[in-house]
C-alpha atoms as a PDB file:
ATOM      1  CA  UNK A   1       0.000   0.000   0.000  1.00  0.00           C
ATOM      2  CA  UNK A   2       1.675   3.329  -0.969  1.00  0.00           C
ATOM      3  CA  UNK A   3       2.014   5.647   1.889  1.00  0.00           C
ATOM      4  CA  UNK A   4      -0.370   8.425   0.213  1.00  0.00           C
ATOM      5  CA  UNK A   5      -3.339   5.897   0.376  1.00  0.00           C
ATOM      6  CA  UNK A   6      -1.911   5.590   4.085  1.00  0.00           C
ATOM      7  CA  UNK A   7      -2.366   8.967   5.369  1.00  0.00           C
ATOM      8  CA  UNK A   8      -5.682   9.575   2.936  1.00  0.00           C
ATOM      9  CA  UNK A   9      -7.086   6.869   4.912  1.00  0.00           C
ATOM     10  CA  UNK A  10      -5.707   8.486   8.311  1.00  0.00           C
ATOM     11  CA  UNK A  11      -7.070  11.719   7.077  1.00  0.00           C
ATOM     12  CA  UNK A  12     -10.674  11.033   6.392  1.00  0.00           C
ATOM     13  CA  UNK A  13     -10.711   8.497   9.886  1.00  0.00           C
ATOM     14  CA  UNK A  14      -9.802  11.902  11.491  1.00  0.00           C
ATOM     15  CA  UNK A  15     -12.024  14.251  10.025  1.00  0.00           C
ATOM     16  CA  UNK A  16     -15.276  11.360  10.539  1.00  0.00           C
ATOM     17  CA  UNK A  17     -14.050  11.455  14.088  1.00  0.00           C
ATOM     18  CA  UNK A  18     -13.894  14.961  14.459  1.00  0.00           C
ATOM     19  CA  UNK A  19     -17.722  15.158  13.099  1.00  0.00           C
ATOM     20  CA  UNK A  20     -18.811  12.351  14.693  1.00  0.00           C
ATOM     21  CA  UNK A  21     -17.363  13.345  18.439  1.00  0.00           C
ATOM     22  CA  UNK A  22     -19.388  16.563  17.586  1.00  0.00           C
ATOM     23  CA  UNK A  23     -22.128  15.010  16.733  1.00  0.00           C
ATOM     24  CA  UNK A  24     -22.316  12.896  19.710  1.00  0.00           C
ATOM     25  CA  UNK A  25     -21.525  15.511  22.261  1.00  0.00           C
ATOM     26  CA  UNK A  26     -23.381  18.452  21.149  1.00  0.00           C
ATOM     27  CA  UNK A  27     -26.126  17.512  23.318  1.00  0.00           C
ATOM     28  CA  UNK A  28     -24.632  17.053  26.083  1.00  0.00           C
ATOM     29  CA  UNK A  29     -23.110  20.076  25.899  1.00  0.00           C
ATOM     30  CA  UNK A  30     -24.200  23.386  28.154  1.00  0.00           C
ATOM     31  CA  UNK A  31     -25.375  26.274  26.813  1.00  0.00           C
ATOM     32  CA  UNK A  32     -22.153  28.086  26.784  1.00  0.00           C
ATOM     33  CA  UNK A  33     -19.102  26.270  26.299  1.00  0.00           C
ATOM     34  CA  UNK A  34     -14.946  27.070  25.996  1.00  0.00           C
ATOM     35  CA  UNK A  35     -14.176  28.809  22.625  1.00  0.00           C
ATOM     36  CA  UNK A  36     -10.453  30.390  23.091  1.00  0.00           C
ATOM     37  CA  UNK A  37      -7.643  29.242  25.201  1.00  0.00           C
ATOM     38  CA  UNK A  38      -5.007  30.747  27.430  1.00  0.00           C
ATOM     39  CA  UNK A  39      -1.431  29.609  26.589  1.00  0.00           C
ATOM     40  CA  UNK A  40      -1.769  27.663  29.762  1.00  0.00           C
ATOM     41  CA  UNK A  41      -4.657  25.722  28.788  1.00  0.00           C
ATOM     42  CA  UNK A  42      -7.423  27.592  31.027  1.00  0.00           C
ATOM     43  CA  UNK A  43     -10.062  29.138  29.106  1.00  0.00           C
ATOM     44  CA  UNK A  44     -10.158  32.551  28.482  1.00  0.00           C
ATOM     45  CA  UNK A  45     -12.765  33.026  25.977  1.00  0.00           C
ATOM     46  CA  UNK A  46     -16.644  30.738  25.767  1.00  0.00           C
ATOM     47  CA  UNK A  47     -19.741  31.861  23.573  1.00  0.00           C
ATOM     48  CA  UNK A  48     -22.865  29.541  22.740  1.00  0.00           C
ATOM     49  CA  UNK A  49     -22.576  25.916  22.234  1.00  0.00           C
ATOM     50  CA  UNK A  50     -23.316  26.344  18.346  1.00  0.00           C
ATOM     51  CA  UNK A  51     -19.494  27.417  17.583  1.00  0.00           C
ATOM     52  CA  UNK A  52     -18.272  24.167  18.525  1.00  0.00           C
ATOM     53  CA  UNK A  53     -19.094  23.571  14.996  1.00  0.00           C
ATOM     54  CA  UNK A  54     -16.391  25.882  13.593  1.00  0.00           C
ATOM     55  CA  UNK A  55     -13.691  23.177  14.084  1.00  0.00           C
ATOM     56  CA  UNK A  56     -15.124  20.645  12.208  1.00  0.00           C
ATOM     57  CA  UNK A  57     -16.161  23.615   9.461  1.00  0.00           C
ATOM     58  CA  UNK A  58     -12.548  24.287   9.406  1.00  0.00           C
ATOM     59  CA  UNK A  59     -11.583  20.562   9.581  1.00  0.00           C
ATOM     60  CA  UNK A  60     -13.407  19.785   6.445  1.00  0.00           C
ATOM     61  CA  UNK A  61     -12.345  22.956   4.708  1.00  0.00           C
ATOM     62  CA  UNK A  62      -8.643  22.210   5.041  1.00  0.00           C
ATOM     63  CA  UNK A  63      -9.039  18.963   4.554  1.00  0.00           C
ATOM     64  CA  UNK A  64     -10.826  19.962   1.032  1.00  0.00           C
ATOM     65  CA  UNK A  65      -7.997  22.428   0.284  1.00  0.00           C
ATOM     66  CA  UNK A  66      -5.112  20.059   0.624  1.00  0.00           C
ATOM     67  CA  UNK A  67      -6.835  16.822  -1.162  1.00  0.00           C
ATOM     68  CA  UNK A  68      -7.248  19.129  -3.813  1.00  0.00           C
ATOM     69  CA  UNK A  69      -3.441  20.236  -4.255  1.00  0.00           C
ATOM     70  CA  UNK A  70      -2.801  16.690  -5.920  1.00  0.00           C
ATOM     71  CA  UNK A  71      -4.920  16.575  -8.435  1.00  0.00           C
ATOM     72  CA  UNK A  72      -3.647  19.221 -10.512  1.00  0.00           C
ATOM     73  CA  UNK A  73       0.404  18.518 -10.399  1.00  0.00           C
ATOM     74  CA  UNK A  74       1.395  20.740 -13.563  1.00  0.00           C
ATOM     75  CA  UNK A  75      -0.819  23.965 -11.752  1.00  0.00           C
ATOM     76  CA  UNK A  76       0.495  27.426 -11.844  1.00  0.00           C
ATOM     77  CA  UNK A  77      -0.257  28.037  -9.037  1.00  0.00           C
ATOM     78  CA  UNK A  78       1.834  25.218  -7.068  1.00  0.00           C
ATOM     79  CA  UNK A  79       5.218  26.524  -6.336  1.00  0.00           C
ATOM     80  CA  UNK A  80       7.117  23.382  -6.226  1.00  0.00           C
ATOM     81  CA  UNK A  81      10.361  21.724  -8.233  1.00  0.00           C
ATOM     82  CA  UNK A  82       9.404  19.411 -11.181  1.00  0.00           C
ATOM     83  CA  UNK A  83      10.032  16.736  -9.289  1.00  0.00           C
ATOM     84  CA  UNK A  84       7.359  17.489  -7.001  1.00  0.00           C
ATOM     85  CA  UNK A  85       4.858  17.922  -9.848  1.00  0.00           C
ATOM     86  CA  UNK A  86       4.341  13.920  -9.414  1.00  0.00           C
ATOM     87  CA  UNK A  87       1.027  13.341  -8.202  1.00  0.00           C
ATOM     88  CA  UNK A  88       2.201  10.980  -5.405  1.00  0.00           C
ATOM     89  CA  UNK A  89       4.864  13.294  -4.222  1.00  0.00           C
ATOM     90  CA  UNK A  90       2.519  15.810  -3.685  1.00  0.00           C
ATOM     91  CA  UNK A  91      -0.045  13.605  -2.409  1.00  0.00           C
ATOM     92  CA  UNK A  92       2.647  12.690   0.737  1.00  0.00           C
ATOM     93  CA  UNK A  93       3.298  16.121   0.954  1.00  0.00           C
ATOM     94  CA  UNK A  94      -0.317  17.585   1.357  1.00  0.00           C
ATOM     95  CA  UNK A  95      -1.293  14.257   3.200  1.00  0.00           C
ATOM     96  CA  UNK A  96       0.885  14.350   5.761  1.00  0.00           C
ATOM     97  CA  UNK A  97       0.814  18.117   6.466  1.00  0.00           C
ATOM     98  CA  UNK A  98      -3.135  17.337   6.382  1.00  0.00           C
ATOM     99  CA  UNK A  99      -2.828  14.638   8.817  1.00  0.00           C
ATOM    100  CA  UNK A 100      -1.264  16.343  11.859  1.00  0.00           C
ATOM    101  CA  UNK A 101      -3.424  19.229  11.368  1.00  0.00           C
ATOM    102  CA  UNK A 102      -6.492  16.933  11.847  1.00  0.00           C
ATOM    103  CA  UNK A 103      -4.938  15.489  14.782  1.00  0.00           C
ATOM    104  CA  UNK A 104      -4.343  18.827  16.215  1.00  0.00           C
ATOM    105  CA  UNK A 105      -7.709  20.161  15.080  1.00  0.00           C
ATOM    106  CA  UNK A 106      -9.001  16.257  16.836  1.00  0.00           C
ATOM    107  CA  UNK A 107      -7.052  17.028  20.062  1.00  0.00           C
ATOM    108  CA  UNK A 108      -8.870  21.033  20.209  1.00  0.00           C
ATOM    109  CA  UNK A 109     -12.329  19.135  19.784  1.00  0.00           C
ATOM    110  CA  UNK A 110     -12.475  16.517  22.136  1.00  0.00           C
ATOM    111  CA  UNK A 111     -10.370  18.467  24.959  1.00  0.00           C
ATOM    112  CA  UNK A 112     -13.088  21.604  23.935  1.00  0.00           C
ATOM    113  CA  UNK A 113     -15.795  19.113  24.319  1.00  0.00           C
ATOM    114  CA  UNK A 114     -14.461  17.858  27.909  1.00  0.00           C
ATOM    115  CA  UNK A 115     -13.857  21.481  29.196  1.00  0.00           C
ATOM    116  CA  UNK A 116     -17.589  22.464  28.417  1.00  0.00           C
ATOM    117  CA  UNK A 117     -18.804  19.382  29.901  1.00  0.00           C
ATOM    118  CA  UNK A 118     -16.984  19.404  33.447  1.00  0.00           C
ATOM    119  CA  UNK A 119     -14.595  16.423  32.858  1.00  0.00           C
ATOM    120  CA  UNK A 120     -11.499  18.461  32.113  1.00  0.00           C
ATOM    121  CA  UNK A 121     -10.312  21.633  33.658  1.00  0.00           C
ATOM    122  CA  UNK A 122      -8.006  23.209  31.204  1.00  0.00           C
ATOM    123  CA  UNK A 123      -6.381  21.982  27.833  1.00  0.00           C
ATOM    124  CA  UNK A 124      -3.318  19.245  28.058  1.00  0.00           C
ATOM    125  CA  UNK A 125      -0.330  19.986  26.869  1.00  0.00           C
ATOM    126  CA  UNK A 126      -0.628  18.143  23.326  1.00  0.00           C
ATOM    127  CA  UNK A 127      -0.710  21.351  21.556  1.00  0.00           C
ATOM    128  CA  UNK A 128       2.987  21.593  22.362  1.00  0.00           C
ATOM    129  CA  UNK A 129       3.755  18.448  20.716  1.00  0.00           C
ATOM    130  CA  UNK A 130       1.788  18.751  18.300  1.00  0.00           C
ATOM    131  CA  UNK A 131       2.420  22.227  16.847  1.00  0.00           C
ATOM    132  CA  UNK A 132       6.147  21.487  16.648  1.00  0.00           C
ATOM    133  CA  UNK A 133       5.019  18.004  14.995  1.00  0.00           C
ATOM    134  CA  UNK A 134       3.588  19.933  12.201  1.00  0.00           C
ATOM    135  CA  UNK A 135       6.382  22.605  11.827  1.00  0.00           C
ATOM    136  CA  UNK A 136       9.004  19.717  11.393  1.00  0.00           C
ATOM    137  CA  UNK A 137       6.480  18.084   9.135  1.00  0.00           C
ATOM    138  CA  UNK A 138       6.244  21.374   6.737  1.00  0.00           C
ATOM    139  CA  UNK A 139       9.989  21.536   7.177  1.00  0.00           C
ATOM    140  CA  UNK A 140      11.332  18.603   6.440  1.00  0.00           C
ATOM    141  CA  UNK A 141       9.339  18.973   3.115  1.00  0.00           C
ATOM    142  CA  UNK A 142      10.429  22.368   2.057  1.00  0.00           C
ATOM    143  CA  UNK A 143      13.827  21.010   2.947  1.00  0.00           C
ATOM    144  CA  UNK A 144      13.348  18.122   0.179  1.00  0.00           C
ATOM    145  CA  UNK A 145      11.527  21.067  -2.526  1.00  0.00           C
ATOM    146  CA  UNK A 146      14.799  23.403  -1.792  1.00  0.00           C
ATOM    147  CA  UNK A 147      17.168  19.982  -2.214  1.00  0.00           C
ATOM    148  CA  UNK A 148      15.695  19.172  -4.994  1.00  0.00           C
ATOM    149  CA  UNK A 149      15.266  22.411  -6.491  1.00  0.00           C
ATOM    150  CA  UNK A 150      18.706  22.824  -6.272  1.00  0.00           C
ATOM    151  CA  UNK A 151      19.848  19.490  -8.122  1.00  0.00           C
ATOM    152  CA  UNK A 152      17.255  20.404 -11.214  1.00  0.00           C
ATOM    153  CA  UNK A 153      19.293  23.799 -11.220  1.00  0.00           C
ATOM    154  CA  UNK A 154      22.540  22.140 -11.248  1.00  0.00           C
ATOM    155  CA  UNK A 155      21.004  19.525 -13.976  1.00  0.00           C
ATOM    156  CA  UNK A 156      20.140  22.218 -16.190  1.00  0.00           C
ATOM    157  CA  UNK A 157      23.519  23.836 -15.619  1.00  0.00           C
ATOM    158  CA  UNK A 158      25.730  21.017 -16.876  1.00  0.00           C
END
Protein backbone atom coordinates (compact mmCIF):
# COMPACT_ATOMS: atom_id res chain seq x y z
CA UNK A 1 0.00 0.00 0.00
CA UNK A 2 1.67 3.33 -0.97
CA UNK A 3 2.01 5.65 1.89
CA UNK A 4 -0.37 8.42 0.21
CA UNK A 5 -3.34 5.90 0.38
CA UNK A 6 -1.91 5.59 4.08
CA UNK A 7 -2.37 8.97 5.37
CA UNK A 8 -5.68 9.58 2.94
CA UNK A 9 -7.09 6.87 4.91
CA UNK A 10 -5.71 8.49 8.31
CA UNK A 11 -7.07 11.72 7.08
CA UNK A 12 -10.67 11.03 6.39
CA UNK A 13 -10.71 8.50 9.89
CA UNK A 14 -9.80 11.90 11.49
CA UNK A 15 -12.02 14.25 10.03
CA UNK A 16 -15.28 11.36 10.54
CA UNK A 17 -14.05 11.46 14.09
CA UNK A 18 -13.89 14.96 14.46
CA UNK A 19 -17.72 15.16 13.10
CA UNK A 20 -18.81 12.35 14.69
CA UNK A 21 -17.36 13.35 18.44
CA UNK A 22 -19.39 16.56 17.59
CA UNK A 23 -22.13 15.01 16.73
CA UNK A 24 -22.32 12.90 19.71
CA UNK A 25 -21.53 15.51 22.26
CA UNK A 26 -23.38 18.45 21.15
CA UNK A 27 -26.13 17.51 23.32
CA UNK A 28 -24.63 17.05 26.08
CA UNK A 29 -23.11 20.08 25.90
CA UNK A 30 -24.20 23.39 28.15
CA UNK A 31 -25.37 26.27 26.81
CA UNK A 32 -22.15 28.09 26.78
CA UNK A 33 -19.10 26.27 26.30
CA UNK A 34 -14.95 27.07 26.00
CA UNK A 35 -14.18 28.81 22.63
CA UNK A 36 -10.45 30.39 23.09
CA UNK A 37 -7.64 29.24 25.20
CA UNK A 38 -5.01 30.75 27.43
CA UNK A 39 -1.43 29.61 26.59
CA UNK A 40 -1.77 27.66 29.76
CA UNK A 41 -4.66 25.72 28.79
CA UNK A 42 -7.42 27.59 31.03
CA UNK A 43 -10.06 29.14 29.11
CA UNK A 44 -10.16 32.55 28.48
CA UNK A 45 -12.77 33.03 25.98
CA UNK A 46 -16.64 30.74 25.77
CA UNK A 47 -19.74 31.86 23.57
CA UNK A 48 -22.87 29.54 22.74
CA UNK A 49 -22.58 25.92 22.23
CA UNK A 50 -23.32 26.34 18.35
CA UNK A 51 -19.49 27.42 17.58
CA UNK A 52 -18.27 24.17 18.52
CA UNK A 53 -19.09 23.57 15.00
CA UNK A 54 -16.39 25.88 13.59
CA UNK A 55 -13.69 23.18 14.08
CA UNK A 56 -15.12 20.64 12.21
CA UNK A 57 -16.16 23.61 9.46
CA UNK A 58 -12.55 24.29 9.41
CA UNK A 59 -11.58 20.56 9.58
CA UNK A 60 -13.41 19.79 6.45
CA UNK A 61 -12.34 22.96 4.71
CA UNK A 62 -8.64 22.21 5.04
CA UNK A 63 -9.04 18.96 4.55
CA UNK A 64 -10.83 19.96 1.03
CA UNK A 65 -8.00 22.43 0.28
CA UNK A 66 -5.11 20.06 0.62
CA UNK A 67 -6.83 16.82 -1.16
CA UNK A 68 -7.25 19.13 -3.81
CA UNK A 69 -3.44 20.24 -4.25
CA UNK A 70 -2.80 16.69 -5.92
CA UNK A 71 -4.92 16.58 -8.44
CA UNK A 72 -3.65 19.22 -10.51
CA UNK A 73 0.40 18.52 -10.40
CA UNK A 74 1.40 20.74 -13.56
CA UNK A 75 -0.82 23.96 -11.75
CA UNK A 76 0.50 27.43 -11.84
CA UNK A 77 -0.26 28.04 -9.04
CA UNK A 78 1.83 25.22 -7.07
CA UNK A 79 5.22 26.52 -6.34
CA UNK A 80 7.12 23.38 -6.23
CA UNK A 81 10.36 21.72 -8.23
CA UNK A 82 9.40 19.41 -11.18
CA UNK A 83 10.03 16.74 -9.29
CA UNK A 84 7.36 17.49 -7.00
CA UNK A 85 4.86 17.92 -9.85
CA UNK A 86 4.34 13.92 -9.41
CA UNK A 87 1.03 13.34 -8.20
CA UNK A 88 2.20 10.98 -5.40
CA UNK A 89 4.86 13.29 -4.22
CA UNK A 90 2.52 15.81 -3.69
CA UNK A 91 -0.05 13.60 -2.41
CA UNK A 92 2.65 12.69 0.74
CA UNK A 93 3.30 16.12 0.95
CA UNK A 94 -0.32 17.59 1.36
CA UNK A 95 -1.29 14.26 3.20
CA UNK A 96 0.88 14.35 5.76
CA UNK A 97 0.81 18.12 6.47
CA UNK A 98 -3.13 17.34 6.38
CA UNK A 99 -2.83 14.64 8.82
CA UNK A 100 -1.26 16.34 11.86
CA UNK A 101 -3.42 19.23 11.37
CA UNK A 102 -6.49 16.93 11.85
CA UNK A 103 -4.94 15.49 14.78
CA UNK A 104 -4.34 18.83 16.21
CA UNK A 105 -7.71 20.16 15.08
CA UNK A 106 -9.00 16.26 16.84
CA UNK A 107 -7.05 17.03 20.06
CA UNK A 108 -8.87 21.03 20.21
CA UNK A 109 -12.33 19.13 19.78
CA UNK A 110 -12.48 16.52 22.14
CA UNK A 111 -10.37 18.47 24.96
CA UNK A 112 -13.09 21.60 23.94
CA UNK A 113 -15.79 19.11 24.32
CA UNK A 114 -14.46 17.86 27.91
CA UNK A 115 -13.86 21.48 29.20
CA UNK A 116 -17.59 22.46 28.42
CA UNK A 117 -18.80 19.38 29.90
CA UNK A 118 -16.98 19.40 33.45
CA UNK A 119 -14.60 16.42 32.86
CA UNK A 120 -11.50 18.46 32.11
CA UNK A 121 -10.31 21.63 33.66
CA UNK A 122 -8.01 23.21 31.20
CA UNK A 123 -6.38 21.98 27.83
CA UNK A 124 -3.32 19.25 28.06
CA UNK A 125 -0.33 19.99 26.87
CA UNK A 126 -0.63 18.14 23.33
CA UNK A 127 -0.71 21.35 21.56
CA UNK A 128 2.99 21.59 22.36
CA UNK A 129 3.76 18.45 20.72
CA UNK A 130 1.79 18.75 18.30
CA UNK A 131 2.42 22.23 16.85
CA UNK A 132 6.15 21.49 16.65
CA UNK A 133 5.02 18.00 14.99
CA UNK A 134 3.59 19.93 12.20
CA UNK A 135 6.38 22.61 11.83
CA UNK A 136 9.00 19.72 11.39
CA UNK A 137 6.48 18.08 9.13
CA UNK A 138 6.24 21.37 6.74
CA UNK A 139 9.99 21.54 7.18
CA UNK A 140 11.33 18.60 6.44
CA UNK A 141 9.34 18.97 3.11
CA UNK A 142 10.43 22.37 2.06
CA UNK A 143 13.83 21.01 2.95
CA UNK A 144 13.35 18.12 0.18
CA UNK A 145 11.53 21.07 -2.53
CA UNK A 146 14.80 23.40 -1.79
CA UNK A 147 17.17 19.98 -2.21
CA UNK A 148 15.69 19.17 -4.99
CA UNK A 149 15.27 22.41 -6.49
CA UNK A 150 18.71 22.82 -6.27
CA UNK A 151 19.85 19.49 -8.12
CA UNK A 152 17.25 20.40 -11.21
CA UNK A 153 19.29 23.80 -11.22
CA UNK A 154 22.54 22.14 -11.25
CA UNK A 155 21.00 19.52 -13.98
CA UNK A 156 20.14 22.22 -16.19
CA UNK A 157 23.52 23.84 -15.62
CA UNK A 158 25.73 21.02 -16.88
Amino acid sequence: MKLSTVFFVANILLLGFIWGFTIYSYSDLPEIVPTHFAVNGTVNGEDHKKTIWFLPAIASFIFLLLTGIPRNPDSPMLNVPKSFRNKEKLKVFSYSILCVMLILLADTVVESILIAQGKLNEMSNAVFFLLPLLLFTIGIHIYRMIREGRRETLNLNN
